[in-house]
Protein backbone atom coordinates (compact mmCIF):
# COMPACT_ATOMS: atom_id res chain seq x y z
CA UNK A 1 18.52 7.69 4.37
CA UNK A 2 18.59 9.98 7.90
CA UNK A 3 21.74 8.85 10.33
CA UNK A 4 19.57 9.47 13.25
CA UNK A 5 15.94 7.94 12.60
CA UNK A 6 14.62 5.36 10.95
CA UNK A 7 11.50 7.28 8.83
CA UNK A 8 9.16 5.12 6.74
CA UNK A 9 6.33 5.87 4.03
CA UNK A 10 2.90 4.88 4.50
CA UNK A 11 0.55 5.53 1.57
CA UNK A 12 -3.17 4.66 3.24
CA UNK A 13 -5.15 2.87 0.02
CA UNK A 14 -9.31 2.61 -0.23
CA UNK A 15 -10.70 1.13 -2.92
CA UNK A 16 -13.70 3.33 -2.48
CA UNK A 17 -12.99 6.84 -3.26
CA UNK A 18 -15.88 9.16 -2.96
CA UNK A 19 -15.35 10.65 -5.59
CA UNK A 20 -14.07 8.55 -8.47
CA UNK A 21 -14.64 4.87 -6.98
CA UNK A 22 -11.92 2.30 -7.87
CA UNK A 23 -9.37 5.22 -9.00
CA UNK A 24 -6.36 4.17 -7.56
CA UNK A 25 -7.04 0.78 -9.93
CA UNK A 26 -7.28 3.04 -12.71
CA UNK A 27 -4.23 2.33 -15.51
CA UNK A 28 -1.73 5.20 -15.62
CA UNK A 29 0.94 4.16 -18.85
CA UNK A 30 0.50 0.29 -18.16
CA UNK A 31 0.45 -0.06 -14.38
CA UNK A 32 -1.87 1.55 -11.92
CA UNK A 33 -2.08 4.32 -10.01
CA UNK A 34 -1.38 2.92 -6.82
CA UNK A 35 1.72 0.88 -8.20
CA UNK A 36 2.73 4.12 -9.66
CA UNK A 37 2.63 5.87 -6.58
CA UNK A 38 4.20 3.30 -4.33
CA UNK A 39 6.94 2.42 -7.17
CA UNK A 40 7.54 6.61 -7.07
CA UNK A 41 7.92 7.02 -3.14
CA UNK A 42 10.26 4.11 -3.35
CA UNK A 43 12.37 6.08 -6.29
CA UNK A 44 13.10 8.40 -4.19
CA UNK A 45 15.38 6.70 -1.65
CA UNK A 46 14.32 9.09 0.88
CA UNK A 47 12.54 5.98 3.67
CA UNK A 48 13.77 2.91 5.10
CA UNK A 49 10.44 1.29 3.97
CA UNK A 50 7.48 2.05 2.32
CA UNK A 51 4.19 0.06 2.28
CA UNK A 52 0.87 0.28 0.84
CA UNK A 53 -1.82 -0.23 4.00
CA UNK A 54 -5.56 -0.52 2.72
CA UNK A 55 -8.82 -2.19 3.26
CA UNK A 56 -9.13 -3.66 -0.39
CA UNK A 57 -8.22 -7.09 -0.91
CA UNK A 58 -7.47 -6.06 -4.08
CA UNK A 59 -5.16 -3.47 -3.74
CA UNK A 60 -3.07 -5.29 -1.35
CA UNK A 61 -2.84 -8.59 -4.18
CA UNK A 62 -1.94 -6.07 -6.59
CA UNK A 63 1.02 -4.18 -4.76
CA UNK A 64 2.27 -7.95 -3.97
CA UNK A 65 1.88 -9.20 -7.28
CA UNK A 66 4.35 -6.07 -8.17
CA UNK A 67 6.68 -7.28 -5.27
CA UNK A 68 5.68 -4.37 -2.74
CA UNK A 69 4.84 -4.66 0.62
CA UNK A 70 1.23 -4.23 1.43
CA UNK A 71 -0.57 -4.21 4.85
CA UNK A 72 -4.34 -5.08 5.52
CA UNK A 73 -6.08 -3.01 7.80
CA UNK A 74 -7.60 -4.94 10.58
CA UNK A 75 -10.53 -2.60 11.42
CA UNK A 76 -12.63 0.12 10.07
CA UNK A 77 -11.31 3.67 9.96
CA UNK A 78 -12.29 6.76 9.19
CA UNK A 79 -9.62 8.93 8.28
CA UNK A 80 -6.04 8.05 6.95
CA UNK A 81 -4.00 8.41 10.07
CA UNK A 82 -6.12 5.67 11.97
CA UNK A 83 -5.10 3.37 9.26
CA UNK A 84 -1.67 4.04 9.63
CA UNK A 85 -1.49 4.04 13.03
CA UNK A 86 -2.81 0.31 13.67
CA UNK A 87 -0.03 -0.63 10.75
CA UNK A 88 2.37 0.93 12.61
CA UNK A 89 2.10 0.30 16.56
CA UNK A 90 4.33 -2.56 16.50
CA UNK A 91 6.76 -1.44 14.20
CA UNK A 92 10.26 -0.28 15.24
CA UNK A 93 10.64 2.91 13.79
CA UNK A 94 10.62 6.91 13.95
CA UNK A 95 9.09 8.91 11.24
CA UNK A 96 6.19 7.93 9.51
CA UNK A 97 5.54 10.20 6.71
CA UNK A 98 2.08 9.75 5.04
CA UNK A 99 2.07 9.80 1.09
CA UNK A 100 -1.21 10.23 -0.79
CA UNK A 101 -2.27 6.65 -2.37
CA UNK A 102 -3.64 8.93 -5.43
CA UNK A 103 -0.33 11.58 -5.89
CA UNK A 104 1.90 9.28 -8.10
CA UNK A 105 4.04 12.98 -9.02
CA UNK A 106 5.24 12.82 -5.63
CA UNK A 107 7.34 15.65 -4.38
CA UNK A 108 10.79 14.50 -3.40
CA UNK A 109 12.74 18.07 -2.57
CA UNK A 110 9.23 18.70 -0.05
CA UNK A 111 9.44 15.51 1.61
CA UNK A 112 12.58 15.66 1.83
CA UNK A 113 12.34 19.31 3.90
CA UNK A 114 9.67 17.39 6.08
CA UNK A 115 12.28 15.19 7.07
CA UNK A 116 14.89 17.54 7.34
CA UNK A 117 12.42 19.65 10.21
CA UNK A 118 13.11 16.57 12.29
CA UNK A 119 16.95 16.14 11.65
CA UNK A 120 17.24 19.58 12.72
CA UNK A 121 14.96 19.14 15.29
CA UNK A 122 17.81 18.53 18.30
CA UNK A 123 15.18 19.04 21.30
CA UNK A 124 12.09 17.11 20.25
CA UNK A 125 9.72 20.31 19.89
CA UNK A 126 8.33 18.74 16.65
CA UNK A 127 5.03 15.92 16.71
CA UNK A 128 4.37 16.44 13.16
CA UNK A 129 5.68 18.48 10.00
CA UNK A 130 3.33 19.22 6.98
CA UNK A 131 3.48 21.32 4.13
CA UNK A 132 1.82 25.14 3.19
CA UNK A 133 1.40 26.59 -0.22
CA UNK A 134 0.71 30.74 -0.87
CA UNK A 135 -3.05 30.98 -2.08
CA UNK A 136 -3.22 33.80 -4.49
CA UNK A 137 -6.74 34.04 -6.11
CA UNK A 138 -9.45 35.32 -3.88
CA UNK A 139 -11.80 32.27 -5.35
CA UNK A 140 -8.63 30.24 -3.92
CA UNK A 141 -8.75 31.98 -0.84
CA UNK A 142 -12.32 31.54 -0.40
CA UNK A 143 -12.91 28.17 -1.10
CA UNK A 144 -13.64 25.68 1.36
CA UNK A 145 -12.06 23.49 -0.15
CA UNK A 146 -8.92 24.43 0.36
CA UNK A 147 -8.13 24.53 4.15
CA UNK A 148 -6.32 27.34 5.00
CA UNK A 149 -3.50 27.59 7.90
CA UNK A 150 -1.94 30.09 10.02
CA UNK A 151 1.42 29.68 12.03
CA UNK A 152 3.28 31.37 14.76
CA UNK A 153 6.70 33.13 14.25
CA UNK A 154 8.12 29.79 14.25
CA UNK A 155 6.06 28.16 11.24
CA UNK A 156 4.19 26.35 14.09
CA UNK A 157 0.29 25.70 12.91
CA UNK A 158 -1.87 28.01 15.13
CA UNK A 159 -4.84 27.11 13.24
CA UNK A 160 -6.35 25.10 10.56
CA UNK A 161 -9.71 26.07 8.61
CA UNK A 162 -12.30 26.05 5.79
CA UNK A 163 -13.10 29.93 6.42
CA UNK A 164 -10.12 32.46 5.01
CA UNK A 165 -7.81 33.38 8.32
CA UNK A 166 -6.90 35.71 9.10
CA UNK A 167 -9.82 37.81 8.66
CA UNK A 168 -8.18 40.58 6.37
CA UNK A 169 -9.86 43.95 8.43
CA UNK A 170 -6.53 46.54 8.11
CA UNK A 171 -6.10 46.76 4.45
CA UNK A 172 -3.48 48.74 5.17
CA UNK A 173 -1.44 45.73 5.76
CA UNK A 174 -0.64 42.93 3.19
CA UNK A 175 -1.87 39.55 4.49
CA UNK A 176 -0.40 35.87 2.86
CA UNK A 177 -3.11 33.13 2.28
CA UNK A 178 -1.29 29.52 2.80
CA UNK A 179 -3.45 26.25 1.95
CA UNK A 180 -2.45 22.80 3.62
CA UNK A 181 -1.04 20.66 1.74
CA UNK A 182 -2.07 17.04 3.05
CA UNK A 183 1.21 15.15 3.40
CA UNK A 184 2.56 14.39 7.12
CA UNK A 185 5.75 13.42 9.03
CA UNK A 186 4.30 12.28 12.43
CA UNK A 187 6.92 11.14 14.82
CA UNK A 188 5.63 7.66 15.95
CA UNK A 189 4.78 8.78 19.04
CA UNK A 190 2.00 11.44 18.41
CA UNK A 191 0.67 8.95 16.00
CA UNK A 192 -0.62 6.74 18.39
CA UNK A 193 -1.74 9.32 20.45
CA UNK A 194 -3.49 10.77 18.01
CA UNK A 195 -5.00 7.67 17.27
CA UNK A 196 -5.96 6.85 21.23
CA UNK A 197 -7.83 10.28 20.87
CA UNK A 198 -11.57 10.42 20.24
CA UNK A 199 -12.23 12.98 17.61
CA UNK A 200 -12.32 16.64 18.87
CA UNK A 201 -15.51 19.47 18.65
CA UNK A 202 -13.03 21.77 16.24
CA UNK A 203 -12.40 18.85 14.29
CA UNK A 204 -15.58 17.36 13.78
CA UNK A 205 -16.86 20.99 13.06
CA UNK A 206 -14.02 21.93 10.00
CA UNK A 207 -14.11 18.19 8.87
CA UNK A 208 -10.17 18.73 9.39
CA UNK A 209 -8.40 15.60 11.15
CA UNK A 210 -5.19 17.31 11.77
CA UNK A 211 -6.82 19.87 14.12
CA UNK A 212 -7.18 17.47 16.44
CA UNK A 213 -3.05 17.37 17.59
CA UNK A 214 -3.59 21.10 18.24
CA UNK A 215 -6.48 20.47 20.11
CA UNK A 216 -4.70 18.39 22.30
CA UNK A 217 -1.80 20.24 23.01
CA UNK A 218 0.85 18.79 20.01
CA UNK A 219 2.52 20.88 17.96
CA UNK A 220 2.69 20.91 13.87
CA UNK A 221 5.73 22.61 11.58
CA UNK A 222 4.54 24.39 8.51
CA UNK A 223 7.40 23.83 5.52
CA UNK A 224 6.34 26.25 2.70
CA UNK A 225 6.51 24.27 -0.56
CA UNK A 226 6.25 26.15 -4.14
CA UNK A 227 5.63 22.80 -6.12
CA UNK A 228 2.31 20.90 -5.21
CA UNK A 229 2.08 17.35 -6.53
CA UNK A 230 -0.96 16.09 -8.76
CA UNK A 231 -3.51 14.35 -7.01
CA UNK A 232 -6.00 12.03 -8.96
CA UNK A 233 -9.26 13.37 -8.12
CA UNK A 234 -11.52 12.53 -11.25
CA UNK A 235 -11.63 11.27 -13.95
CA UNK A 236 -10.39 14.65 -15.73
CA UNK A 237 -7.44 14.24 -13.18
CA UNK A 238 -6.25 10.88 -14.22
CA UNK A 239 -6.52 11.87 -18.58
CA UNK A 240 -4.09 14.50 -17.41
CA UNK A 241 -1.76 12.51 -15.55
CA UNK A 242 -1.74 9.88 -18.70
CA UNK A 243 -0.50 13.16 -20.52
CA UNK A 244 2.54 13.83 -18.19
CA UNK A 245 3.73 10.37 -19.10
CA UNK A 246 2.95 9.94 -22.32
């Protein structure tokens, strides 16, 4: 636990995934994924709290029928940090780091640096932390995908997009590719800011929510992270995750 804030995990839960409906139901070595990913956030002793908030009556019965804490979302949202931000604006608390409903390999040593950015973080500069990995393949690089990010000389995001940036014109000089990696640490504040704010041109252009603080003025610390956690995408996803704990 952090001596100076009280930082809590939200994992945001719909039963409707695009792409592989009903996964986070799925059975992963006798419990589901969603258990398994609430049950591994917990493990690693890192929050205060950590709850499950979804739109699916039956995800919420089944993280109480393990004895978590679930939350039912009130309204309709459309993107992740919405649905964390109505669980949150009457909650007493800090940090809220977001934690992928469908990543039960979670990353302790990178959410723990996330939280470390604010510990250090002695004059406030910091509205949100997230995490950057080096792209290396040019198919990688090019992929839309994978949304690409560039910071200042202080880590701070500049930029967030689907198109490789920099655009690489001196070859002369060696450029580094970095792809988001989707887990936040929003101080409370920008959260429900953020969620106040309708949804920016950038934004709604790149289909990429977290453009929207930089838009409006807040500022975002890039960690650089070697490991990137599993996500359960599809079906191929899942019969590999059954592997890892088998």
């Amino acid at each position: 636990m952090h001596k100076n804030f009280k930082a809590i995990a939200m994992i945001p839960a719909r039963y409707q995934a695009s792409r592989f409906p009903g996964k986070l139901m799925q059975d992963l070595a006798g419990k589901t994924v969603i258990v398994r990913t609430y049950e591994a956030a917990k493990s690693t002793q890192l929050f205060d709290e950590v709850y499950v908030v979804t739109d699916s009556e039956i995800i919420f019965s089944e993280i109480e029928k393990e004895g978590g804490k679930a939350i039912m979302s009130q309204k309709e949202h459309d993107c992740g940090s919405d649905r964390i931000a109505e669980a949150v604006q009457d909650m007493e608390v800090d940090i809220v780091v977001n934690v992928q409903g469908d990543e039960p390999f979670i990353n302790e040593k990178a959410l723990s640096l996330l939280l470390k950015e604010f510990e250090n973080d002695t004059e406030g500069l910091i509205d949100l932390a997230s995490l950057k990995v080096k792209l290396t393949g040019e198919e990688d690089i090019q992929n839309p995908n994978h949304v690409k990010v560039i910071t200042d000389l202080r880590n701070f995001a500049l930029y967030f997009s689907r198109s490789p940036i920099p655009f690489h014109r001196a070859k002369d000089i060696t450029v580094d590719y970095f792809k988001h990696v989707g887990i936040y640490a929003f101080r409370k504040k920008a959260l429900m800011d953020f969620y106040k704010l309708p949804m920016s041109p950038l934004e709604a252009a790149e289909k990429i929510e977290c453009i929207r603080y930089l838009e409006n003025g807040k500022t975002i610390k890039m960690v650089e992270t070697s490991e990137v956690s599993i996500g359960i995408d599809t079906p191929e996803d899942l019969e590999k995750a059954r592997q890892k704990f088998s």
